[in-house]
Protein backbone atom coordinates (compact mmCIF):
# COMPACT_ATOMS: atom_id res chain seq x y z
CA UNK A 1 0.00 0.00 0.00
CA UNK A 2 2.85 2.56 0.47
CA UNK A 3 3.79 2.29 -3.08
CA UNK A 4 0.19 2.76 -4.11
CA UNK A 5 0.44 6.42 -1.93
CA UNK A 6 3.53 7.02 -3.98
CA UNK A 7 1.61 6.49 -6.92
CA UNK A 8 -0.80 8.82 -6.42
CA UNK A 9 1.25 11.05 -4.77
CA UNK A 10 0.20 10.33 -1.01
CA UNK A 11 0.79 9.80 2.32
CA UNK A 12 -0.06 6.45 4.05
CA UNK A 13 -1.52 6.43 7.43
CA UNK A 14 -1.98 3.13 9.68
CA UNK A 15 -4.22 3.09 13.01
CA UNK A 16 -3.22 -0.43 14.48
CA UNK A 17 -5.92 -0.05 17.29
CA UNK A 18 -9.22 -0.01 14.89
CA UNK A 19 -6.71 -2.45 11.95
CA UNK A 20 -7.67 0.69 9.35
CA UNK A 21 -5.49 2.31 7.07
CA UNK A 22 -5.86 5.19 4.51
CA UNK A 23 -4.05 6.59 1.67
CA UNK A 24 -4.22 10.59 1.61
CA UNK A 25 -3.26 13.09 -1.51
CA UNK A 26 -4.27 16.45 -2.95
CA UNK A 27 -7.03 15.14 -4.41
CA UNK A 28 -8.47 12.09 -2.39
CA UNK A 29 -8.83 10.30 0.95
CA UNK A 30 -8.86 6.58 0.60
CA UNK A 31 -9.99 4.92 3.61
CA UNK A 32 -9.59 1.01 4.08
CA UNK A 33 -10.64 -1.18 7.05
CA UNK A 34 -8.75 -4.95 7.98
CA UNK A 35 -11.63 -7.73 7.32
CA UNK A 36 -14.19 -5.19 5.17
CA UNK A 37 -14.61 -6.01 1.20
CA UNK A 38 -14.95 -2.03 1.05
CA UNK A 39 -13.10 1.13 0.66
CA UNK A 40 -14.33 4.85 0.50
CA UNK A 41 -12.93 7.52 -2.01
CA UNK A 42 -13.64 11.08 -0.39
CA UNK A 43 -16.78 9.26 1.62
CA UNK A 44 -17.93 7.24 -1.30
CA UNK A 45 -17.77 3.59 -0.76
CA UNK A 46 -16.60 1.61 -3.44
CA UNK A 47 -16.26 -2.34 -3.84
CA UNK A 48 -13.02 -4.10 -3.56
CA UNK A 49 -12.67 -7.92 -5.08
CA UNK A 50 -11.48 -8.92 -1.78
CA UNK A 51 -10.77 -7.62 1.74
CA UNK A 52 -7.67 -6.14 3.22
CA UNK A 53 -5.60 -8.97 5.27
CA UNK A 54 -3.11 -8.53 7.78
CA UNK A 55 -0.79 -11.28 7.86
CA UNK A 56 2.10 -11.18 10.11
CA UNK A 57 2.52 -7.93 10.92
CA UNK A 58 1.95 -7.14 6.93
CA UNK A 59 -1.43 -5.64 5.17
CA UNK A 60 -2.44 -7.07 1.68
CA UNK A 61 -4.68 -5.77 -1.04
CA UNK A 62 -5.55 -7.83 -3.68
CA UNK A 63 -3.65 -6.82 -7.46
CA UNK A 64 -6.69 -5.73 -9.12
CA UNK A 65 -7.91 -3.68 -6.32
CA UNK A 66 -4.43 -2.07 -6.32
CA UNK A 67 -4.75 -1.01 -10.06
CA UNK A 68 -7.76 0.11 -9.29
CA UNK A 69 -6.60 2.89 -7.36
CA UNK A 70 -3.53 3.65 -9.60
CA UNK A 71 -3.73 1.86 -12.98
CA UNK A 72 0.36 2.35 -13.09
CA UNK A 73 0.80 -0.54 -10.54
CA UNK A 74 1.53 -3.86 -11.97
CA UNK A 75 1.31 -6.14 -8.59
CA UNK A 76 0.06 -5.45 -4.99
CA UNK A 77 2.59 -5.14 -2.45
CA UNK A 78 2.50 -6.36 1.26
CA UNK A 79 3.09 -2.81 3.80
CA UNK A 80 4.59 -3.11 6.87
CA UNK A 81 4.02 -1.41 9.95
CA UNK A 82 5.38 2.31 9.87
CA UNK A 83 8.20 1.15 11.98
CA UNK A 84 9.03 -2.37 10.07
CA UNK A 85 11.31 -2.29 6.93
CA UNK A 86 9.30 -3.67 3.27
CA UNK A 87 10.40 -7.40 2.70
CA UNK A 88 12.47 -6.83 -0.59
CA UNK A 89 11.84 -9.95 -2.44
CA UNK A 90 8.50 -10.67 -4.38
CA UNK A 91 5.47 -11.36 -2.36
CA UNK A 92 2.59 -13.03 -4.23
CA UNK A 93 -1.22 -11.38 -4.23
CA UNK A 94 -4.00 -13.14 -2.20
CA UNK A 95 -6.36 -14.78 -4.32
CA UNK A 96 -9.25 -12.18 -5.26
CA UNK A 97 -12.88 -13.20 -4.48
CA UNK A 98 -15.87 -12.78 -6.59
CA UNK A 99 -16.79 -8.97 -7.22
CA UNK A 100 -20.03 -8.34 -5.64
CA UNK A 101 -22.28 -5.08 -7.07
CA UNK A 102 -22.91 -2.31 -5.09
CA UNK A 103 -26.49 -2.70 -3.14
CA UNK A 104 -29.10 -0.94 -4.92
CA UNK A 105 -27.63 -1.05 -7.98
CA UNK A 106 -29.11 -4.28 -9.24
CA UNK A 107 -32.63 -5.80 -9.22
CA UNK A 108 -33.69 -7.32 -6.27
CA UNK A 109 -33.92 -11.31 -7.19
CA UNK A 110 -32.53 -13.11 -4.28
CA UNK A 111 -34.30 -13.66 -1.49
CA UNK A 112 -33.04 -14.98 1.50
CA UNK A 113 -35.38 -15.76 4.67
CA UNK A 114 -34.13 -17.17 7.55
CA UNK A 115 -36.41 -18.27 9.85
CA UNK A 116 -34.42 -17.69 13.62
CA UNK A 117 -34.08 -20.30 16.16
CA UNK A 118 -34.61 -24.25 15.60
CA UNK A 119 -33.80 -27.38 16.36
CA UNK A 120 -32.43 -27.75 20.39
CA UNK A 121 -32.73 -23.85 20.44
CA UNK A 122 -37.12 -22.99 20.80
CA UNK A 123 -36.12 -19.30 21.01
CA UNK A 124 -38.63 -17.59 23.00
CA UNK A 125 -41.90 -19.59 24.14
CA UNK A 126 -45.39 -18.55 24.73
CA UNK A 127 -48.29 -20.02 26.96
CA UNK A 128 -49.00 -22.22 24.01
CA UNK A 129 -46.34 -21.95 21.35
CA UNK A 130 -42.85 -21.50 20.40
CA UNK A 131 -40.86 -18.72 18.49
CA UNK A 132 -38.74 -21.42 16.40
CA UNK A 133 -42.35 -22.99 15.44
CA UNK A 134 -44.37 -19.92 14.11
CA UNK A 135 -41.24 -18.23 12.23
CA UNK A 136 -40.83 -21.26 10.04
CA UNK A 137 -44.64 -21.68 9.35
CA UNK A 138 -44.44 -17.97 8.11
CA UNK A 139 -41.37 -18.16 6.26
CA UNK A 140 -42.74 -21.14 4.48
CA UNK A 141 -45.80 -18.88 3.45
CA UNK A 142 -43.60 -16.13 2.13
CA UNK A 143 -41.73 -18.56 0.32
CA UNK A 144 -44.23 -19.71 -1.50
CA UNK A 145 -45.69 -16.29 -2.45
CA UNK A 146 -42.52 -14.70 -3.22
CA UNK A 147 -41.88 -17.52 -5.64
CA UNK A 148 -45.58 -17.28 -7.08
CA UNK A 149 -44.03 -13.76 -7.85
CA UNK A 150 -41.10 -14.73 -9.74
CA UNK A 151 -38.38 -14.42 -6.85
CA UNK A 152 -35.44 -16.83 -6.01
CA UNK A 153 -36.03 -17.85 -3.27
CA UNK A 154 -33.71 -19.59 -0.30
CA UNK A 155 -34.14 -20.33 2.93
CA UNK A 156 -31.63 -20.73 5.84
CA UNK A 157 -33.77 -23.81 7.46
CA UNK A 158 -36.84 -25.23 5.89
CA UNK A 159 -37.32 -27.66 8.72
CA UNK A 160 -36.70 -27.73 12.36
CA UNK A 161 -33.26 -27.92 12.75
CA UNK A 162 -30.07 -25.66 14.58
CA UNK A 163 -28.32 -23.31 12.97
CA UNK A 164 -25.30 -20.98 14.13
CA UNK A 165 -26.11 -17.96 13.86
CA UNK A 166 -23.16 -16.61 12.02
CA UNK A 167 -24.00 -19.87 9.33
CA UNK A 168 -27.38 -18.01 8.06
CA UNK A 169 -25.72 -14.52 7.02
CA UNK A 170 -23.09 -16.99 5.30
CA UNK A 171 -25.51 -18.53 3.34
CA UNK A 172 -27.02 -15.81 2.75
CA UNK A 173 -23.76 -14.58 0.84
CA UNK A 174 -23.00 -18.18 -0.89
CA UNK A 175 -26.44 -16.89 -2.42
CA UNK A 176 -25.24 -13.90 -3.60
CA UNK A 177 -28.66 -12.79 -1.78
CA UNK A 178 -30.80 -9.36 -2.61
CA UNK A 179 -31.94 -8.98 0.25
CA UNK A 180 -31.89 -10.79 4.10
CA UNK A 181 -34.98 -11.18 6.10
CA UNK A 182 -34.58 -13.11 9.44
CA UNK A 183 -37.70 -13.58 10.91
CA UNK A 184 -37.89 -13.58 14.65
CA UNK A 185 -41.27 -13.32 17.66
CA UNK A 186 -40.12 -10.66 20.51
CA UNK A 187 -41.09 -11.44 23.93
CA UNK A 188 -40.50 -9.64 27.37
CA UNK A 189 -40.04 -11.51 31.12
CA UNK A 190 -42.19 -9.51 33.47
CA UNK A 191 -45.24 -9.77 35.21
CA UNK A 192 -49.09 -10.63 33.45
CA UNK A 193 -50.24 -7.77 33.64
CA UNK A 194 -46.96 -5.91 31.87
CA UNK A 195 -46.78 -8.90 29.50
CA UNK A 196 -51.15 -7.72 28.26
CA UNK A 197 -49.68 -4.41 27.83
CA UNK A 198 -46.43 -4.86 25.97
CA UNK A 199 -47.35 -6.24 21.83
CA UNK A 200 -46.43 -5.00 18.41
CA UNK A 201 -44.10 -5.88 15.61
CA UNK A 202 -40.95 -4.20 15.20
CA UNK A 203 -38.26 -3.89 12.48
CA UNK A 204 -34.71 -3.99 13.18
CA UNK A 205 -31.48 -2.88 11.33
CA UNK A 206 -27.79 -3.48 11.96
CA UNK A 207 -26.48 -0.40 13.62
CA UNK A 208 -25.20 1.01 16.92
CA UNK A 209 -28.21 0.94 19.38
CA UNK A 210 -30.29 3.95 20.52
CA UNK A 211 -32.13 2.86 23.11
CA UNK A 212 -31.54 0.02 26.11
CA UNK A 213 -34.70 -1.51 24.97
CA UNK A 214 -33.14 -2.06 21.93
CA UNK A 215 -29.88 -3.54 23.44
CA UNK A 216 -32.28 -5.67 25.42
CA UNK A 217 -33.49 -7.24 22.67
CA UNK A 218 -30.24 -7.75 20.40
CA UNK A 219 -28.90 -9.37 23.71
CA UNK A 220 -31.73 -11.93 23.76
CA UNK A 221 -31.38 -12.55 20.01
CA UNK A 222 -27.71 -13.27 20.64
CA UNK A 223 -28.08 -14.80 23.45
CA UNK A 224 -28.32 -18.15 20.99
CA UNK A 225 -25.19 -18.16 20.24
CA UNK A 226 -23.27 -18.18 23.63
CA UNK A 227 -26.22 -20.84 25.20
CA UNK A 228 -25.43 -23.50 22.23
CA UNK A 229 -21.83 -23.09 22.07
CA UNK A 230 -20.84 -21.03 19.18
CA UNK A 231 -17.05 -20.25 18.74
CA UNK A 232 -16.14 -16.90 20.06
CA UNK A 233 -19.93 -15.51 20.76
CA UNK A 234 -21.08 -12.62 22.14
CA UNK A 235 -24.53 -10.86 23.06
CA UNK A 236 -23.28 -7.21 22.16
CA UNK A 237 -20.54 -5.46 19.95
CA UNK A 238 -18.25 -3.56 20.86
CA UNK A 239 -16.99 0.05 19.99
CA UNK A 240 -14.19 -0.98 17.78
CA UNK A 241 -16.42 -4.09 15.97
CA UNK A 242 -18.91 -0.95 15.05
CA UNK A 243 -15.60 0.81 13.90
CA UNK A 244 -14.98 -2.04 11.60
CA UNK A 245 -18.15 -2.66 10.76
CA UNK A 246 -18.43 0.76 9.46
CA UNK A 247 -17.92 0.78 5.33
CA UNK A 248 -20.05 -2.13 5.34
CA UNK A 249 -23.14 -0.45 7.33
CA UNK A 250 -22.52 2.85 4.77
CA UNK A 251 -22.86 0.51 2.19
CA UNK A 252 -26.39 -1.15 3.15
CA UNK A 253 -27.85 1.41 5.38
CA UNK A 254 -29.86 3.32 2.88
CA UNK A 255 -31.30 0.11 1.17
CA UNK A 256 -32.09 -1.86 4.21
CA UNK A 257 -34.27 1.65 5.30
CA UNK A 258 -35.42 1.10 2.52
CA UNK A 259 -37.02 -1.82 3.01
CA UNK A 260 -38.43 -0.96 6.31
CA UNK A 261 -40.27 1.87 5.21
CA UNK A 262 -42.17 -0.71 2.68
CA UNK A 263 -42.81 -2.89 5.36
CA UNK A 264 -44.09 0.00 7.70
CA UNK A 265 -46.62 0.82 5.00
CA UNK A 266 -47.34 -2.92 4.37
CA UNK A 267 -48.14 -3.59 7.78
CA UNK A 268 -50.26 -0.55 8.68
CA UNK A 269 -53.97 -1.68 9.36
CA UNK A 270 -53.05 -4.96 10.36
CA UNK A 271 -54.35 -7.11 13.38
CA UNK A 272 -51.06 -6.96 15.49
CA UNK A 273 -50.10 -3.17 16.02
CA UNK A 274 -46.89 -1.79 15.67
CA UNK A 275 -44.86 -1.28 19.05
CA UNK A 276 -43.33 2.67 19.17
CA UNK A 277 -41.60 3.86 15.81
CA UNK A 278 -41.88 0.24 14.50
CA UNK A 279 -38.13 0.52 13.32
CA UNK A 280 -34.93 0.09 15.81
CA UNK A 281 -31.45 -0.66 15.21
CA UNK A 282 -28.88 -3.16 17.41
CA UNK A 283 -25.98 -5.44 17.09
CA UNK A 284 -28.01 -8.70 15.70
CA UNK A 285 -25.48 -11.13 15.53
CA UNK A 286 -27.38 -12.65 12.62
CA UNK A 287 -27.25 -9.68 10.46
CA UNK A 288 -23.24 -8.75 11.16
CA UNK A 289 -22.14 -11.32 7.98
CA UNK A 290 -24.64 -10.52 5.85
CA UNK A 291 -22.98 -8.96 2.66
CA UNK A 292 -26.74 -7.20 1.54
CA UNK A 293 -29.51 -5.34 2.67
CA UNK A 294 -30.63 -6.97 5.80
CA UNK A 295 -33.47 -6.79 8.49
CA UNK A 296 -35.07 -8.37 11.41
CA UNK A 297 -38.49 -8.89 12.04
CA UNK A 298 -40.29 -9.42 15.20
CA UNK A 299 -43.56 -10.00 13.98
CA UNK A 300 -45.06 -9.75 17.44
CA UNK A 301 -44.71 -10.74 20.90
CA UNK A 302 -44.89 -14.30 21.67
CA UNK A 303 -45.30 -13.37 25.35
CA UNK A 304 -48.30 -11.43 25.04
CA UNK A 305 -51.24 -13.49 24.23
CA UNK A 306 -53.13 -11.49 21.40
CA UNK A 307 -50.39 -11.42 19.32
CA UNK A 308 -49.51 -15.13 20.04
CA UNK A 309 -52.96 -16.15 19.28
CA UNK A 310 -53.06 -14.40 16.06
CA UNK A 311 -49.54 -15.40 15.26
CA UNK A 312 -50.19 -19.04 15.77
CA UNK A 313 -53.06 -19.33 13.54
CA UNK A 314 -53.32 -20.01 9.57
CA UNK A 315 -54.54 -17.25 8.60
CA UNK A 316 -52.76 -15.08 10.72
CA UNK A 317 -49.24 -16.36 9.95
CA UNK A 318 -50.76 -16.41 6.10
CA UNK A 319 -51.36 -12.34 6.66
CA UNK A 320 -48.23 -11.80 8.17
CA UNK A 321 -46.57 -13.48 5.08
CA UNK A 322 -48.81 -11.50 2.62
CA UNK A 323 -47.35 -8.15 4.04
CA UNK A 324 -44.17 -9.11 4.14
CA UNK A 325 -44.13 -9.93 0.21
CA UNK A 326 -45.70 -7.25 -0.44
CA UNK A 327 -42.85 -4.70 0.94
CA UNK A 328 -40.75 -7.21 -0.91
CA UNK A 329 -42.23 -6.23 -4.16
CA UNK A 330 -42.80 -2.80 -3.49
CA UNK A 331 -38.82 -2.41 -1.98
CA UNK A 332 -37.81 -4.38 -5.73
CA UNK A 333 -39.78 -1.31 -7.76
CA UNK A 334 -38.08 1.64 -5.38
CA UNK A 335 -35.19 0.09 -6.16
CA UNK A 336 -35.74 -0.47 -10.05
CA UNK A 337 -36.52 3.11 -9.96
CA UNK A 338 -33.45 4.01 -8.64
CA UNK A 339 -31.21 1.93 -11.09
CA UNK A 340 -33.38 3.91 -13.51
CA UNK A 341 -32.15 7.29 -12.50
CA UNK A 342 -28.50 6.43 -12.53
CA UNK A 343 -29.14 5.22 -15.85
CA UNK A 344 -28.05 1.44 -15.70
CA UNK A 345 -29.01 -1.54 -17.78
């Protein structure tokens, strides 16, 4: 990377604490980050065929990503750390991994649902149901009419079986997915009488938290992971994991609002009510891998009984399915209309 800042005339920076790096001349600031398939070009973000490494002490960039900043460079180069000396003999480029386009820049074909919980993990139970039960009956519903529609459609578990959580956002990406959906029931431990007063669905996307109530409930989602032994879980990020995870979120953010505002409007009038804004944002394990817009549903809360009963029934879980393909649809046209504008094919 220092002899792609000499290129262009530059100055390289590395911040070992946060593992990001940037390249800064006259004209630009090029800001990388270790682990993130992104960089940003004076705040733009911009895909890169693979992500930054660090490998013993060195950072790589894959060849064409390194042309792609200065077309006069014939091979990436490792960089040392400001105070290490360049190894002088050839170093050979990472392998590159498939180029992904820029969200909301394609149409939306790919749909991924993942239905949360299963298997040895209920999720959270009502007086006469289960979380891991209703989510798959619904996501089995919207499978079948997003298909009717013409979408490509995948789903993380299609029976009741365990997955890690990190697993669904990487199939998700084996898919090259459109858009993630994990689809979740919310549910509070308090008293009866709190429990009658506490309902509604909510929408969730993948950034810092603004309120502890939605900490609360990222904790509980995540919670999965530490109780069924996933390798290095966690119930909460941290401030340098939302450093990191940074590009990425720039990347998705508008797209995945996107989609909540369609399923705001698809949802309004329905039988289960929407709880506050009906859109929060927390650390959901589930949606930290997934390279595409991403949200989580909680269609309503298991622990109240209204929405369980309604949530547990045919047609209810049929209704719940019917609005959720319909923001599906209507999110595909905003986002036809915007490929439209910038004029691509």
């Amino acid at each position: 990377m220092e002899s792609v800042a000499r290129e262009i005339k530059g100055s390289f920076h590395w911040y070992p604490v946060q593992k990001t790096f940037s390249i800064v001349s006259a004209k630009d600031t090029l800001k990388f980050a270790v682990g993130i398939p992104y960089m940003t070009r004076n705040g733009r973000t911009i895909d890169l065929s693979a992500a930054p490494e660090l490998d013993n002490g060195h950072l790589w960039i894959a060849e064409n990503d390194a042309k792609k900043i200065s077309n006069k460079i014939e091979a990436a180069k490792p960089v040392a750390k400001p105070a290490e000396q360049k190894p002088a003999q050839p170093v050979v480029v990472k392998p590159k991994t498939p180029k992904q386009e820029i969200a909301g820049t394609r149409e939306v074909r790919t749909i991924v649902i993942d239905p949360g919980h299963g298997g040895k993990d209920p999720g959270a139970s009502g007086k006469k149901s289960q979380e891991k039960d209703i989510v798959l009956a619904v996501a089995k519903l919207l499978r079948k009419n997003l298909a009717d529609e013409g979408f490509n459609v995948k789903l993380t578990r299609s029976k009741d079986v365990f997955i890690e959580l990190r697993q669904r956002a990487m199939l998700a990406n084996q898919w090259d997915g459109d858009l993630f959906i994990s689809l979740h029931c919310n549910a509070i431990d308090a008293s009866e009488e709190r429990k009658k007063i506490i309902q509604g669905y909510q929408f969730y996307v993948l950034r810092a938290p603004e309120s502890e109530e939605d900490k609360a409930i990222a904790r509980r989602e995540n919670a999965v992971a530490t109780l069924y032994g996933e390798k290095n879980a966690k119930d909460e990020l941290s401030p340098l994991e939302w450093f990191k995870l940074e590009a990425r979120l720039e990347q998705y953010k508008q797209t995945s609002y996107l989609f909540t505002e369609k399923l705001l409007d698809s949802f309004d009038g329905g039988k289960i009510k929407k709880m506050n804004t009906g859109v929060g944002g927390a650390g959901f394990m589930v949606l930290v891998g997934a390279m595409m817009p991403a949200v989580l549903i909680e269609l309503g809360f298991i622990s109240n009984e209204e929405d369980e009963a309604y949530m547990m029934t045919k047609a209810g879980q049929q209704d719940l399915a019917d609005r959720i393909a319909q923001a599906v649809s209507k999110y595909k046209d905003a986002v036809h209309t915007y490929r439209e504008t910038l004029g691509r094919n």
